[in-house]
C-alpha atoms as a PDB file:
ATOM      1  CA  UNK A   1      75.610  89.827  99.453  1.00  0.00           C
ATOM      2  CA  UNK A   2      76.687  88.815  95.987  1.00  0.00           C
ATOM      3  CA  UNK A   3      78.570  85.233  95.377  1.00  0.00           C
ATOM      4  CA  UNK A   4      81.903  84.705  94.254  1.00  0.00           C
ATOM      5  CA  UNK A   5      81.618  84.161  90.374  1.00  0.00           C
ATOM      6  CA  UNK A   6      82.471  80.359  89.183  1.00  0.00           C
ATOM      7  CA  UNK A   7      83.762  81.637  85.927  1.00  0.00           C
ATOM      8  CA  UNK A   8      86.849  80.120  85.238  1.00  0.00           C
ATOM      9  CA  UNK A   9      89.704  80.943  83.132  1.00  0.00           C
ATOM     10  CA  UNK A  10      91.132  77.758  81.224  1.00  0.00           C
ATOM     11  CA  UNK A  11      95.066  77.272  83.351  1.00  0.00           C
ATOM     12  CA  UNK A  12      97.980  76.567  81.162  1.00  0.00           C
ATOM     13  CA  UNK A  13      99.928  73.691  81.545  1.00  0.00           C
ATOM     14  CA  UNK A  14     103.319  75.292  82.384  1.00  0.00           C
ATOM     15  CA  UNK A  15     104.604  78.942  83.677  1.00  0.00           C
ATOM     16  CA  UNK A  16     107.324  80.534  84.326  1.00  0.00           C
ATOM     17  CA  UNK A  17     109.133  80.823  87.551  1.00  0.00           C
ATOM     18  CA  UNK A  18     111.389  83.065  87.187  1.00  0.00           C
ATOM     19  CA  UNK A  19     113.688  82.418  83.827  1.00  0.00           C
ATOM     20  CA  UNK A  20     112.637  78.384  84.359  1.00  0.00           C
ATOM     21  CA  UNK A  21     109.552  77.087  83.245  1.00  0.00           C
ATOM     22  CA  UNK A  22     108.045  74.997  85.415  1.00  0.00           C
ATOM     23  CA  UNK A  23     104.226  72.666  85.583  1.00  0.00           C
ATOM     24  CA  UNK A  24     101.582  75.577  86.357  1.00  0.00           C
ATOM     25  CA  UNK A  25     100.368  73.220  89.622  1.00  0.00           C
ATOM     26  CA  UNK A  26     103.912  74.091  91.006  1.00  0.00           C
ATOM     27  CA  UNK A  27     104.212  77.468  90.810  1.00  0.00           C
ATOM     28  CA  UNK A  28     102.099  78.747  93.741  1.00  0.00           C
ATOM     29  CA  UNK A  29     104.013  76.047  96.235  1.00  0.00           C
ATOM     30  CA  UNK A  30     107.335  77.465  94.867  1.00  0.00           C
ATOM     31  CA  UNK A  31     106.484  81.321  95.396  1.00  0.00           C
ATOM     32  CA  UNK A  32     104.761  80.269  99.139  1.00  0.00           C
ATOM     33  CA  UNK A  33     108.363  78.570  99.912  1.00  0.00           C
ATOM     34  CA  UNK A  34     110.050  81.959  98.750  1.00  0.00           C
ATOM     35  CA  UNK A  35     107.877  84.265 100.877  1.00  0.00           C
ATOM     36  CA  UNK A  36     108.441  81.894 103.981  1.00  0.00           C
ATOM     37  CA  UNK A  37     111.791  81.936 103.437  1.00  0.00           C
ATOM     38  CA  UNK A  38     112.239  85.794 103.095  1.00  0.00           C
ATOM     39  CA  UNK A  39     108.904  87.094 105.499  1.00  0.00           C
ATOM     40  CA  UNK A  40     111.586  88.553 108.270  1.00  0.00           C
ATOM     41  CA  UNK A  41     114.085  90.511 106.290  1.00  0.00           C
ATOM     42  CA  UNK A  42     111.158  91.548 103.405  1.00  0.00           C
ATOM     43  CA  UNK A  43     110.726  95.359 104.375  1.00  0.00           C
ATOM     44  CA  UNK A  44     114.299  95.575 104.888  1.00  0.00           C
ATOM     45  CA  UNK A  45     115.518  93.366 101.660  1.00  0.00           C
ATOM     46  CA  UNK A  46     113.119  95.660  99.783  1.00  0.00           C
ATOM     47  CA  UNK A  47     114.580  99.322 100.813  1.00  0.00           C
ATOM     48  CA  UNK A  48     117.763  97.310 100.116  1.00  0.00           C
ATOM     49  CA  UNK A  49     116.589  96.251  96.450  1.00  0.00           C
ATOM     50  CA  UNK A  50     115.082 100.051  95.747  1.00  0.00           C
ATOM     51  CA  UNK A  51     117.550 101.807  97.525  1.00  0.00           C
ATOM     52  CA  UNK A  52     114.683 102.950  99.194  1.00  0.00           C
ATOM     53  CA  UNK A  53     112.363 104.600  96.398  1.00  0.00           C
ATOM     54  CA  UNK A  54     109.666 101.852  96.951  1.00  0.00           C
ATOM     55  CA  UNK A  55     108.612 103.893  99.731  1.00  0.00           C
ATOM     56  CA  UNK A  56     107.912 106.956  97.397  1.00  0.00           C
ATOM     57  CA  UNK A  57     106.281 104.464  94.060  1.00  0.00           C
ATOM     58  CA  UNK A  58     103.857 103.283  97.200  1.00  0.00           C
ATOM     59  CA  UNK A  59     102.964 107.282  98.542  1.00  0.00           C
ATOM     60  CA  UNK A  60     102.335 107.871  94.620  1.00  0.00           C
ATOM     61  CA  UNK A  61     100.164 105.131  94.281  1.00  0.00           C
ATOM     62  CA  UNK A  62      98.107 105.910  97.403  1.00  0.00           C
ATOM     63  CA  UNK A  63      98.134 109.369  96.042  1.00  0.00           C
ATOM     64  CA  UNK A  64      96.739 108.682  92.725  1.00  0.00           C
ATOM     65  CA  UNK A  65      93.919 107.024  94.809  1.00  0.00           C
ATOM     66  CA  UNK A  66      93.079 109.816  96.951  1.00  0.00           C
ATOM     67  CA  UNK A  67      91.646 107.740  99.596  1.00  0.00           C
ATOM     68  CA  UNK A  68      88.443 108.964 101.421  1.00  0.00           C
ATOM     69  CA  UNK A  69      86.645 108.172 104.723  1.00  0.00           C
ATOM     70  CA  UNK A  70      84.161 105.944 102.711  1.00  0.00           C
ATOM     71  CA  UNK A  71      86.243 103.490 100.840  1.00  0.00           C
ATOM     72  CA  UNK A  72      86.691  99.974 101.350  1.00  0.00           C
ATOM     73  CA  UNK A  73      90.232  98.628  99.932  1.00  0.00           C
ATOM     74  CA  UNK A  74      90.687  95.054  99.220  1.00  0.00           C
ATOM     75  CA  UNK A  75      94.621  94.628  98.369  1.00  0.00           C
ATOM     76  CA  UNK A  76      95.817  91.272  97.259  1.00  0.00           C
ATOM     77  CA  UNK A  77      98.992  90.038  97.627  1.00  0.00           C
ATOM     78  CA  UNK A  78      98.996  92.622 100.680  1.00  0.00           C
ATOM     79  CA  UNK A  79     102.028  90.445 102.469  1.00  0.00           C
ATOM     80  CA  UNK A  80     102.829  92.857 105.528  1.00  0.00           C
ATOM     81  CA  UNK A  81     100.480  95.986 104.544  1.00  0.00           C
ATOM     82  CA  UNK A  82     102.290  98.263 103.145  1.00  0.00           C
ATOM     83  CA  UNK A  83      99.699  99.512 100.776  1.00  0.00           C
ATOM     84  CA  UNK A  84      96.747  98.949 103.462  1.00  0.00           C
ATOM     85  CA  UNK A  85      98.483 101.091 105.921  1.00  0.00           C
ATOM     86  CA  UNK A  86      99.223 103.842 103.766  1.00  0.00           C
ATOM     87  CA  UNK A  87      95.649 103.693 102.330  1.00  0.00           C
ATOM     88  CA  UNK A  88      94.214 103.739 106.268  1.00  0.00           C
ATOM     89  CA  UNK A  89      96.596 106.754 107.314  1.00  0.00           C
ATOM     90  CA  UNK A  90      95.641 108.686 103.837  1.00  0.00           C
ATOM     91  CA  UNK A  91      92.341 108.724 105.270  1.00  0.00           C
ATOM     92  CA  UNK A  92      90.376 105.114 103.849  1.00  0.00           C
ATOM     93  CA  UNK A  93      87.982 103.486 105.811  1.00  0.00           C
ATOM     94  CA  UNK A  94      88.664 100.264 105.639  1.00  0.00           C
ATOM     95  CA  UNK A  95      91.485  97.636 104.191  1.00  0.00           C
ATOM     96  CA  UNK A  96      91.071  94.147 103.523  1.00  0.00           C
ATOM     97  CA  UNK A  97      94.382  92.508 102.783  1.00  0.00           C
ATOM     98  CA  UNK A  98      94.717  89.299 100.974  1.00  0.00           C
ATOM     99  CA  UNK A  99      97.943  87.094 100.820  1.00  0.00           C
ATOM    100  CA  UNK A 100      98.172  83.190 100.110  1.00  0.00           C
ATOM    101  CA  UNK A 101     101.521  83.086 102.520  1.00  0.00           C
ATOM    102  CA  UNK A 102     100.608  83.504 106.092  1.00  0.00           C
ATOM    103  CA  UNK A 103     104.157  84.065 107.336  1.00  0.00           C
ATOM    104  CA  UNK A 104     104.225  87.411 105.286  1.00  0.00           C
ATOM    105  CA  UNK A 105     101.465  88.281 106.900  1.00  0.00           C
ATOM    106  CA  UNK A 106     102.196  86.988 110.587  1.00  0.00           C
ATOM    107  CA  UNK A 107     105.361  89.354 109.863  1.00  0.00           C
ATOM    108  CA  UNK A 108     102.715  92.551 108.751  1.00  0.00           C
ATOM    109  CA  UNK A 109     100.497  91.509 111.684  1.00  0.00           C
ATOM    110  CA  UNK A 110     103.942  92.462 114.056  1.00  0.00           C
ATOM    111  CA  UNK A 111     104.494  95.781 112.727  1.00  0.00           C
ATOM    112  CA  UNK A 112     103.720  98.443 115.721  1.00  0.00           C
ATOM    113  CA  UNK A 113     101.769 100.463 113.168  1.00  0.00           C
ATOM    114  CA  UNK A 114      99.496  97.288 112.127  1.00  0.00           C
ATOM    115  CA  UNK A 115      98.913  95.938 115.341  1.00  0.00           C
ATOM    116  CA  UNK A 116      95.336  95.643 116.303  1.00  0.00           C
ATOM    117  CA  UNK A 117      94.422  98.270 113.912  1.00  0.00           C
ATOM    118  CA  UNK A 118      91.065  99.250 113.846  1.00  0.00           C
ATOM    119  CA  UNK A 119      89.541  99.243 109.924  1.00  0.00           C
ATOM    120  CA  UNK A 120      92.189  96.385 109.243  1.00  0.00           C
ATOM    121  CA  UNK A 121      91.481  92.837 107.881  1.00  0.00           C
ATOM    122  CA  UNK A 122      93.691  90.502 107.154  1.00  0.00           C
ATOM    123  CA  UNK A 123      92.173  87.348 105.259  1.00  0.00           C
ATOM    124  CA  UNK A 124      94.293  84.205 103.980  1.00  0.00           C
ATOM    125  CA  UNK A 125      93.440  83.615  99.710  1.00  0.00           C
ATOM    126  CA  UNK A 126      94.928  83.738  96.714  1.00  0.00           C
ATOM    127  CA  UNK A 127      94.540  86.620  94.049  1.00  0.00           C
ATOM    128  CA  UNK A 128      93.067  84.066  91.481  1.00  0.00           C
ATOM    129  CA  UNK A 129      89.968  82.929  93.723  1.00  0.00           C
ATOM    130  CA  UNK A 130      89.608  85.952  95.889  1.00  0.00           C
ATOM    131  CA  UNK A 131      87.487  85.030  99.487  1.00  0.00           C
ATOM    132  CA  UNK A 132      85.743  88.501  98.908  1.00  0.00           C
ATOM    133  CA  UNK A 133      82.137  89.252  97.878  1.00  0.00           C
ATOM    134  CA  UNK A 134      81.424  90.412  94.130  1.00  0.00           C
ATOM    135  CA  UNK A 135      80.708  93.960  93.697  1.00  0.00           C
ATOM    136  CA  UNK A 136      82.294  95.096  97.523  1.00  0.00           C
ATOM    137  CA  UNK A 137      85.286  96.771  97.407  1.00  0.00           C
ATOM    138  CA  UNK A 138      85.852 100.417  96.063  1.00  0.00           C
ATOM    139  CA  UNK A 139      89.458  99.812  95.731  1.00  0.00           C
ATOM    140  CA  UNK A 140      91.372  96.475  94.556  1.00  0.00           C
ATOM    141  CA  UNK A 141      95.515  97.162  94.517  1.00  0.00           C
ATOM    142  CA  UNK A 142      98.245  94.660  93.867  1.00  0.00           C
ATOM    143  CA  UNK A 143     101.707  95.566  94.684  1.00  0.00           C
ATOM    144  CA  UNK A 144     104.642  93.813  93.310  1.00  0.00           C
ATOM    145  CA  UNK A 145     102.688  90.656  93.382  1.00  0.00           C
ATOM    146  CA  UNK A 146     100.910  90.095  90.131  1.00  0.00           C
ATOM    147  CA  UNK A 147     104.573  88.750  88.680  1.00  0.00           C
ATOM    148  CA  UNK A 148     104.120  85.772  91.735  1.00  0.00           C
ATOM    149  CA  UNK A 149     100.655  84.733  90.202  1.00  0.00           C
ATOM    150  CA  UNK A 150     100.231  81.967  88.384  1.00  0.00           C
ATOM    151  CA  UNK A 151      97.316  82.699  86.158  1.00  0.00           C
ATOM    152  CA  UNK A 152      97.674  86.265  85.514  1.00  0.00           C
ATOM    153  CA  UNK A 153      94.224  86.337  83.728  1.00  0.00           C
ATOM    154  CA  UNK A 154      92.824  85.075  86.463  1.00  0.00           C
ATOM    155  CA  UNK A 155      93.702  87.560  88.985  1.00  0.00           C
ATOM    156  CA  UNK A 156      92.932  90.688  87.086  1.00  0.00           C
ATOM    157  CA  UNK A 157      89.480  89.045  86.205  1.00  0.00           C
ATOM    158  CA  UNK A 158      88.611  88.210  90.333  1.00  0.00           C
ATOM    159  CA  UNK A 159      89.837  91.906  90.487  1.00  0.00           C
ATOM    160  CA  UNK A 160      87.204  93.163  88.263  1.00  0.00           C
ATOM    161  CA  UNK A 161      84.850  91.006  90.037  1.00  0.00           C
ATOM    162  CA  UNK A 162      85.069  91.936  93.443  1.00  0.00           C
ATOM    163  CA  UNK A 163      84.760  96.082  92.383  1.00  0.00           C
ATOM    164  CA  UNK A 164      81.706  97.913  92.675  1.00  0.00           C
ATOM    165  CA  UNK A 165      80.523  99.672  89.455  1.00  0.00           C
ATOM    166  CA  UNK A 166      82.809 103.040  89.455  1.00  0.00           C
ATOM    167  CA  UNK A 167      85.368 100.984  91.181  1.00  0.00           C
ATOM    168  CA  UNK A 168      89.172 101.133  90.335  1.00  0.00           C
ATOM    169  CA  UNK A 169      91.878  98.982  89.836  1.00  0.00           C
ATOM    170  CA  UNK A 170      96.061  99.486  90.103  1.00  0.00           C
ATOM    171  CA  UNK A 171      98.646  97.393  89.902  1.00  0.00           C
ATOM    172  CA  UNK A 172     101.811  98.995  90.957  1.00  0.00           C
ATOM    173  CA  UNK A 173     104.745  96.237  89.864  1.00  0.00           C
ATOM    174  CA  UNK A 174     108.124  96.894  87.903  1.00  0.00           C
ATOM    175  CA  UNK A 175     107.962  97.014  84.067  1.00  0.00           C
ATOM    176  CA  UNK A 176     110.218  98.204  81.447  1.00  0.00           C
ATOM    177  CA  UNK A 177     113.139 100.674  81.500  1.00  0.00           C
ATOM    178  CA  UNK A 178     112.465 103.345  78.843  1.00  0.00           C
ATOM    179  CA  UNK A 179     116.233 105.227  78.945  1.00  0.00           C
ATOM    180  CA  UNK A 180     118.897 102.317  77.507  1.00  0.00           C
ATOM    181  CA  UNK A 181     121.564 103.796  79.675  1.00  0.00           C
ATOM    182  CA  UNK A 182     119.274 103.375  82.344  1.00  0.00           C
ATOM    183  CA  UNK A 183     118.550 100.367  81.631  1.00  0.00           C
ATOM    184  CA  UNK A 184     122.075  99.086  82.144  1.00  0.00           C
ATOM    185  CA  UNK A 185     122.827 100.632  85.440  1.00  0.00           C
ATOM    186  CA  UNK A 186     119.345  99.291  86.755  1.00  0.00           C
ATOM    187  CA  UNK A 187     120.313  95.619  85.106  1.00  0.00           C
ATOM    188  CA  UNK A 188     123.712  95.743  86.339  1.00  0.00           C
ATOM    189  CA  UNK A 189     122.635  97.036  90.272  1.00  0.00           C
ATOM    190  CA  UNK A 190     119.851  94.050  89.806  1.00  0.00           C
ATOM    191  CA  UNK A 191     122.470  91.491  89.096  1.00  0.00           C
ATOM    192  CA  UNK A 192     123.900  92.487  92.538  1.00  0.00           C
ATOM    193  CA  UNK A 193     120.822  91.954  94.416  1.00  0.00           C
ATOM    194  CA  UNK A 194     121.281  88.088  95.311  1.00  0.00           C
ATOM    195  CA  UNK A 195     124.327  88.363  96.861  1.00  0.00           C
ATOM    196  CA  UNK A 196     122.432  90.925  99.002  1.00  0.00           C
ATOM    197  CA  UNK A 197     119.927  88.779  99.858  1.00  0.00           C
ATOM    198  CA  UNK A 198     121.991  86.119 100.791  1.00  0.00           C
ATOM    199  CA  UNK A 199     124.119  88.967 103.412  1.00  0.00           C
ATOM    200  CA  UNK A 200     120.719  90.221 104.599  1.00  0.00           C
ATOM    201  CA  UNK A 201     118.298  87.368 104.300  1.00  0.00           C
ATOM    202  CA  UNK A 202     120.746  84.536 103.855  1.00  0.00           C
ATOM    203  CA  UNK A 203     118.760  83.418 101.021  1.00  0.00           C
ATOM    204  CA  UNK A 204     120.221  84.095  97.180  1.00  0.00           C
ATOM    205  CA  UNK A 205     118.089  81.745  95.816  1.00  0.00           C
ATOM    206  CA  UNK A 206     114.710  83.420  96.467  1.00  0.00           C
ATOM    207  CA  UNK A 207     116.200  86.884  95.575  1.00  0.00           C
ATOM    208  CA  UNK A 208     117.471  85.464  92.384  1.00  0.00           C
ATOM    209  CA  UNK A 209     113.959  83.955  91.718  1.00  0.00           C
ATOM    210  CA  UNK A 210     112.629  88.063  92.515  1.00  0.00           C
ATOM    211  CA  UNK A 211     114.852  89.864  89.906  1.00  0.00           C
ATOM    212  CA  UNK A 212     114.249  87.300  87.361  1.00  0.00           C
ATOM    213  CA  UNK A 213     110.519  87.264  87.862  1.00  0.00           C
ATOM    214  CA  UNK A 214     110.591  91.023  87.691  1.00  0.00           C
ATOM    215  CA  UNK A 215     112.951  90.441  84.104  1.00  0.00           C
ATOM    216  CA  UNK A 216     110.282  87.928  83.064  1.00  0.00           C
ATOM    217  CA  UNK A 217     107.241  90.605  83.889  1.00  0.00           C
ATOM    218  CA  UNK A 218     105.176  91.689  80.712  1.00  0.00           C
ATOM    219  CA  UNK A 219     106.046  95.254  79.622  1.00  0.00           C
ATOM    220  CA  UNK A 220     103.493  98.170  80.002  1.00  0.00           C
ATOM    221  CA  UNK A 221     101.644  97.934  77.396  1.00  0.00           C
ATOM    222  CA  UNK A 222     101.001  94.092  77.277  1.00  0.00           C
ATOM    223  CA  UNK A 223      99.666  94.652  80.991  1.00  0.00           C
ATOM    224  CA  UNK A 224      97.576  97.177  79.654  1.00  0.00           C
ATOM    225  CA  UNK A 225      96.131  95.017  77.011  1.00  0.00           C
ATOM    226  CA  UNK A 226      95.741  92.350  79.525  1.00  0.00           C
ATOM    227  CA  UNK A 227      93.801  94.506  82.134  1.00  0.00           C
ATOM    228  CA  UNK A 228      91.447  95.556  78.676  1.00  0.00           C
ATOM    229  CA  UNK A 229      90.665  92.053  77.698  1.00  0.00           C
ATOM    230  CA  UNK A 230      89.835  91.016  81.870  1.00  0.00           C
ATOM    231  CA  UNK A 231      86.877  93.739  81.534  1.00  0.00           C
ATOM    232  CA  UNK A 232      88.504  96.700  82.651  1.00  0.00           C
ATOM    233  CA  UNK A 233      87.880 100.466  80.798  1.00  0.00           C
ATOM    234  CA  UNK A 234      90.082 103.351  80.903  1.00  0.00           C
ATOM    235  CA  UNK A 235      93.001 101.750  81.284  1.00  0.00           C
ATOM    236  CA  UNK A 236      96.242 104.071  82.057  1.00  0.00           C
ATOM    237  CA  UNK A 237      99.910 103.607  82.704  1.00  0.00           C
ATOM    238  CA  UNK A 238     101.993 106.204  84.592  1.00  0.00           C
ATOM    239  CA  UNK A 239     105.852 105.250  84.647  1.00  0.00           C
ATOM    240  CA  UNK A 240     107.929 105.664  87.595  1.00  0.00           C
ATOM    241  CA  UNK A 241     111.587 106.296  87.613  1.00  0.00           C
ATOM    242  CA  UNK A 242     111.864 105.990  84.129  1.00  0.00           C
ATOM    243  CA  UNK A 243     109.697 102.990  84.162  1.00  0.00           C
ATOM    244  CA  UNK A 244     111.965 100.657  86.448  1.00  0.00           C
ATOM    245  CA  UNK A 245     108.441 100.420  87.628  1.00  0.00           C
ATOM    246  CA  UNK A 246     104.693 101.444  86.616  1.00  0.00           C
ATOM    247  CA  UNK A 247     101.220 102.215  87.820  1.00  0.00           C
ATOM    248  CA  UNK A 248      98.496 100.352  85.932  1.00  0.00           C
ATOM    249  CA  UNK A 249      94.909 101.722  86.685  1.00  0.00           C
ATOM    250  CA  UNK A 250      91.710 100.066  85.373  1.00  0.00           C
ATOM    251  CA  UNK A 251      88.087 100.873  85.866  1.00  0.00           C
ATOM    252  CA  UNK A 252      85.073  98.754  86.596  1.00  0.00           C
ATOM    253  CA  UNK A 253      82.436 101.147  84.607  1.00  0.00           C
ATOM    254  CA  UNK A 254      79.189  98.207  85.237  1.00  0.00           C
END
């Protein structure tokens, strides 16, 4: 079995959280405390956020993949396995999901469609030091969690790593409106969203940290360029719903 690389990207001294910047050691403590605060009301907070059409970004990812019966699909960031069930029912073999915040996953763990499901891993780590082999997984997805990361660089580089050669890479996450009209409607029904949270999830801080995280998020192509200079070739970007959000995919060619 290969060993996880030791390669390591230099860390910057600050980041952003949200519009703040904050010390780069903080960040990962302050997105944990979000997640724990919002595990229970995520899937419903996020049909709520959407107005459902996460469900159909996440059937158009799994169908870009076109999963078969011998793939192995690590997905970091997994929280409650959305993307690993989908992949599993599409027909994968096997789904490794990897989340630093165990409550989001305690909460995936509950669903009646996750329990005890054979093919199904579930495996505590964060994206930027990934507990997975080099060269093992067919698949490596992140959705809507590459925004939470700290070291951005890092994650899409333990992504390449853990790929086989032929192996791909998407990151499904929201990026940059195209239309200017819609563009306003989406910023003005985003602006609404923490008072949601705080009805739903009784929390408006932690959904006011999500929409500005998702306002702070690189645009396409600067995730494009980022995902080139980690390693990865034939790097694509197909918009979705006029690009309120976007599927990266990368390739591991050797």
């Amino acid at each position: 079995m290969s060993k996880k690389s030791t390669t390591k990207i230099p860390e910057a001294e600050t980041t952003d959280f949200g519009y703040a910047t904050i010390p780069a050691s903080e960040k990962a403590g302050r997105v944990r405390a979000v997640f724990d605060s919002v595990a229970s009301s995520y899937d419903v907070m996020n049909d709520v956020m959407s107005l459902g059409i996460h469900r159909y970004w996440k059937d158009r990812l799994i169908s870009l993949i076109s999963p078969d019966t011998g793939q192995h699909l690590v997905d970091l960031a997994g929280g409650t396995g959305d993307i690993a069930a989908r992949f599993l029912a599409a027909g994968g073999a096997r789904a490794t999901i990897v989340d630093i915040n165990l409550e989001m996953m305690m909460a995936g763990r509950n669903r009646p469609n996750l329990m005890d499901r054979a093919g199904l891993e579930w495996v505590a780590g964060d994206a930027e030091a990934v507990p997975v082999a080099s060269a093992s997984a067919d698949l490596v997805t992140i959705a809507f969690g590459l925004r939470n990361v700290t070291n951005r660089d890092a994650a899409l580089k333990e992504a390449l790593r853990i790929l086989k050669p032929g192996g791909r890479f998407y990151c499904l996450e929201f990026s940059r409106v195209r239309s200017r009209p819609l563009g306003m409607v989406y910023d003005t029904w985003s602006s609404l969203l923490p008072a949601f949270g705080e009805v739903i999830a009784r929390d408006r801080e932690s959904y006011r940290y999500l929409v500005e995280s998702i306002r702070r998020f690189p645009d396409q192509e600067t995730l494009a360029a980022m995902m080139a200079a980690a390693g990865f070739s034939r790097v694509k970007c197909l918009d979705l719903s006029g690009g309120i959000a976007a599927i990266h995919c990368g390739w591991k060619l050797d």
